[in-house]
C-alpha atoms as a PDB file:
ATOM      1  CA  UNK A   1      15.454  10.023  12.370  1.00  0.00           C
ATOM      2  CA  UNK A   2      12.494  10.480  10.156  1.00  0.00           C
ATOM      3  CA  UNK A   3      11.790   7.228   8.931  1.00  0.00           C
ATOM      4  CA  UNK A   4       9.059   6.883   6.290  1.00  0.00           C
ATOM      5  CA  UNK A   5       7.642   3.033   5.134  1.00  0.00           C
ATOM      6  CA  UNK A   6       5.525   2.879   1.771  1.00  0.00           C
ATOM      7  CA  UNK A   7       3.515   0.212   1.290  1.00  0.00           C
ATOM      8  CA  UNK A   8       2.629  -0.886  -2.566  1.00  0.00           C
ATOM      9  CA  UNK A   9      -0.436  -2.069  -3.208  1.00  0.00           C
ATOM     10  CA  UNK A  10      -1.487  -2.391  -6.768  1.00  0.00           C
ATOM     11  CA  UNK A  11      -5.158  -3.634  -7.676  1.00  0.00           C
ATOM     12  CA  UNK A  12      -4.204  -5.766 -10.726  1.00  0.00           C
ATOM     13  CA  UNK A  13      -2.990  -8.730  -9.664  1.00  0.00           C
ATOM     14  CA  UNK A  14      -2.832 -11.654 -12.286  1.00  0.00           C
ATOM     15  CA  UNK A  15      -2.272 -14.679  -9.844  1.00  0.00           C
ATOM     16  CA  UNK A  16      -4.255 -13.850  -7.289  1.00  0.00           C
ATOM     17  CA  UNK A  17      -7.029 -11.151  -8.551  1.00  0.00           C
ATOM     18  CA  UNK A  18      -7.558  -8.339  -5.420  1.00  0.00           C
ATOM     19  CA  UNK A  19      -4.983 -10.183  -3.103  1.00  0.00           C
ATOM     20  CA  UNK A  20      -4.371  -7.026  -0.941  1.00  0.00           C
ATOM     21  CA  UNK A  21      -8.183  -6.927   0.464  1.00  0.00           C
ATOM     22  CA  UNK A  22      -8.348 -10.812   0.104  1.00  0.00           C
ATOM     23  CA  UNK A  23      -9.433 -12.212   3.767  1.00  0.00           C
ATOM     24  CA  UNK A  24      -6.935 -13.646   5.757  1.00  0.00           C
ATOM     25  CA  UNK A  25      -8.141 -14.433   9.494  1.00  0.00           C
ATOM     26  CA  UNK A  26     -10.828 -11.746   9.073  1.00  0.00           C
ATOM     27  CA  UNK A  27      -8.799  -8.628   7.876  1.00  0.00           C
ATOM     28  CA  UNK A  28      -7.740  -7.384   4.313  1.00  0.00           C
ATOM     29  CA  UNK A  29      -4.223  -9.332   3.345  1.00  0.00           C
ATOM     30  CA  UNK A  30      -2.855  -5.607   3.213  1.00  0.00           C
ATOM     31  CA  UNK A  31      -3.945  -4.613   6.717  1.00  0.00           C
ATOM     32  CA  UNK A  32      -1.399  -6.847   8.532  1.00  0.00           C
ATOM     33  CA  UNK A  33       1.280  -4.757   6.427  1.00  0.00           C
ATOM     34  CA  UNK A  34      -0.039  -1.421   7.322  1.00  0.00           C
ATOM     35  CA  UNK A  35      -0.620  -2.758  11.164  1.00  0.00           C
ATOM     36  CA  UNK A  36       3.099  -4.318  12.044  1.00  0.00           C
ATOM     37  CA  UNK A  37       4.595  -0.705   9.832  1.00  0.00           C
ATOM     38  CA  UNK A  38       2.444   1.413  12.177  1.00  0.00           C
ATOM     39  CA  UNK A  39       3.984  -0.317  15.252  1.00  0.00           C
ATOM     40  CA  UNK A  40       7.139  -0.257  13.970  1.00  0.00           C
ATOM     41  CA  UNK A  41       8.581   2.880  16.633  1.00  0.00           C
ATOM     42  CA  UNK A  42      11.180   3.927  14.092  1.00  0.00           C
ATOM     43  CA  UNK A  43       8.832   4.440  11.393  1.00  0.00           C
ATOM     44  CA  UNK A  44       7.190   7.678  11.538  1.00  0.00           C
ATOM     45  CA  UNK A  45       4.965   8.131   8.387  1.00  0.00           C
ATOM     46  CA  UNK A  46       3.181   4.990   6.784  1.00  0.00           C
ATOM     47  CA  UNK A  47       1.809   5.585   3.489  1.00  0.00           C
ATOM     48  CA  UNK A  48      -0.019   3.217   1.183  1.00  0.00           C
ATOM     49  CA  UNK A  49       0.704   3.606  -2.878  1.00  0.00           C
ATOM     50  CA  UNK A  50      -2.064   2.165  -4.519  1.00  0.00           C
ATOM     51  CA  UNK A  51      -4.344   2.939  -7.556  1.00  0.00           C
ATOM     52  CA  UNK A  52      -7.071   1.194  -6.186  1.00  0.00           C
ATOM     53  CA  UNK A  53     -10.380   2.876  -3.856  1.00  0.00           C
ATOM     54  CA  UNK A  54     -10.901   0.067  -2.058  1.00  0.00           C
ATOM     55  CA  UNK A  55      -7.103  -0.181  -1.088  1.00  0.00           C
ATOM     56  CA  UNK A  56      -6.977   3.326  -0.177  1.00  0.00           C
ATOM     57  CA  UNK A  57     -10.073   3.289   1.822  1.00  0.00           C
ATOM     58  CA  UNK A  58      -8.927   0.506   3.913  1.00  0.00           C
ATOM     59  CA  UNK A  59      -5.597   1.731   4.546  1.00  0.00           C
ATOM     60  CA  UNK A  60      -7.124   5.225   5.471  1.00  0.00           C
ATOM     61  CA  UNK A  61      -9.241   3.092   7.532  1.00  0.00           C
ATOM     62  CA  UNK A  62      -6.100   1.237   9.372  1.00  0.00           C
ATOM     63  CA  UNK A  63      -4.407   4.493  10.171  1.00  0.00           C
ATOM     64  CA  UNK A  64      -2.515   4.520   7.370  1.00  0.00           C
ATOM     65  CA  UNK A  65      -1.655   7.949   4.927  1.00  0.00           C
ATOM     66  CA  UNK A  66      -2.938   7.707   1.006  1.00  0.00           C
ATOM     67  CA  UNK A  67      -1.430  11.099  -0.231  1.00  0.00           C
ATOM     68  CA  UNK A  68      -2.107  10.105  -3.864  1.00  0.00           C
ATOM     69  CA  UNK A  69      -3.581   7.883  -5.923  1.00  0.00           C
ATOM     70  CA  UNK A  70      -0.785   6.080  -8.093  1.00  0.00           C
ATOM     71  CA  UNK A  71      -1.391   6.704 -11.472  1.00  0.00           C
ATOM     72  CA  UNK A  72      -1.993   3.940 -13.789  1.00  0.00           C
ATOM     73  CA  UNK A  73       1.241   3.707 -15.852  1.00  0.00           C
ATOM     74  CA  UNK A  74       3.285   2.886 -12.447  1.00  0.00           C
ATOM     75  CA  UNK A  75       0.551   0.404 -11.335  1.00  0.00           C
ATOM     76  CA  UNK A  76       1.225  -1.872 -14.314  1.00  0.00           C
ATOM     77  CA  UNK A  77       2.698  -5.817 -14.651  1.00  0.00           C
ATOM     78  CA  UNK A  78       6.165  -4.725 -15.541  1.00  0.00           C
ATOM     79  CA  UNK A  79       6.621  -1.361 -13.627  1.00  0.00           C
ATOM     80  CA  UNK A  80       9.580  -1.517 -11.232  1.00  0.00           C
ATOM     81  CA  UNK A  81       9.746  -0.760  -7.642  1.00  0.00           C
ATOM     82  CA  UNK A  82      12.098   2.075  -8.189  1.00  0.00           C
ATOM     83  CA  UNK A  83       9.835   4.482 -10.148  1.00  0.00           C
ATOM     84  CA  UNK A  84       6.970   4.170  -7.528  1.00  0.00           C
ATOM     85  CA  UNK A  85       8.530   4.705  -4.584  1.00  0.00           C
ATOM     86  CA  UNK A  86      10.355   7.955  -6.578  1.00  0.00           C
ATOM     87  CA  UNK A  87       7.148   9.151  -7.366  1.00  0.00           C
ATOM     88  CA  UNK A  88       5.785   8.499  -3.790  1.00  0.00           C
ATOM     89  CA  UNK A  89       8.861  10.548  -1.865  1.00  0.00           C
END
């Protein structure tokens, strides 16, 4: 089984501005995601969706894969789940 987790990460959180690479016990909030997916041995590709450099620099970082940059019109308030993880497969 090829199992493969995606991870969103957008930059432009409203209630909590850069939440995903907010500190949390001395690691980016997003890291512990990337970390326990990585682990997981049923998972075999772990890839980040973000439209952010920072994001994608730390989840490079943390092993993770950043094929593409999301593009802005599925990184907004009111996009759905459904059309980003479409355009990431």
């Amino acid at each position: 089984m090829n199992i493969c987790a995606v991870i969103l990460a957008r930059s432009g959180s409203k209630s909590i501005p850069k939440k995903n690479i907010k500190p949390l016990y001395g690691k980016p909030l997003i890291e512990y995601s990337i970390k326990y997916s990585l682990k997981c041995p049923l998972v075999a590709h772990t890839i980040v969706s973000t439209d952010s450099d920072e994001i994608a620099e730390i989840a490079r970082n943390c092993g993770a894969e950043v094929p593409f940059m999301r593009p802005g019109d599925l990184a907004q308030d009111d996009t759905q789940d459904y059309p980003v993880f479409s355009y990431a497969l």
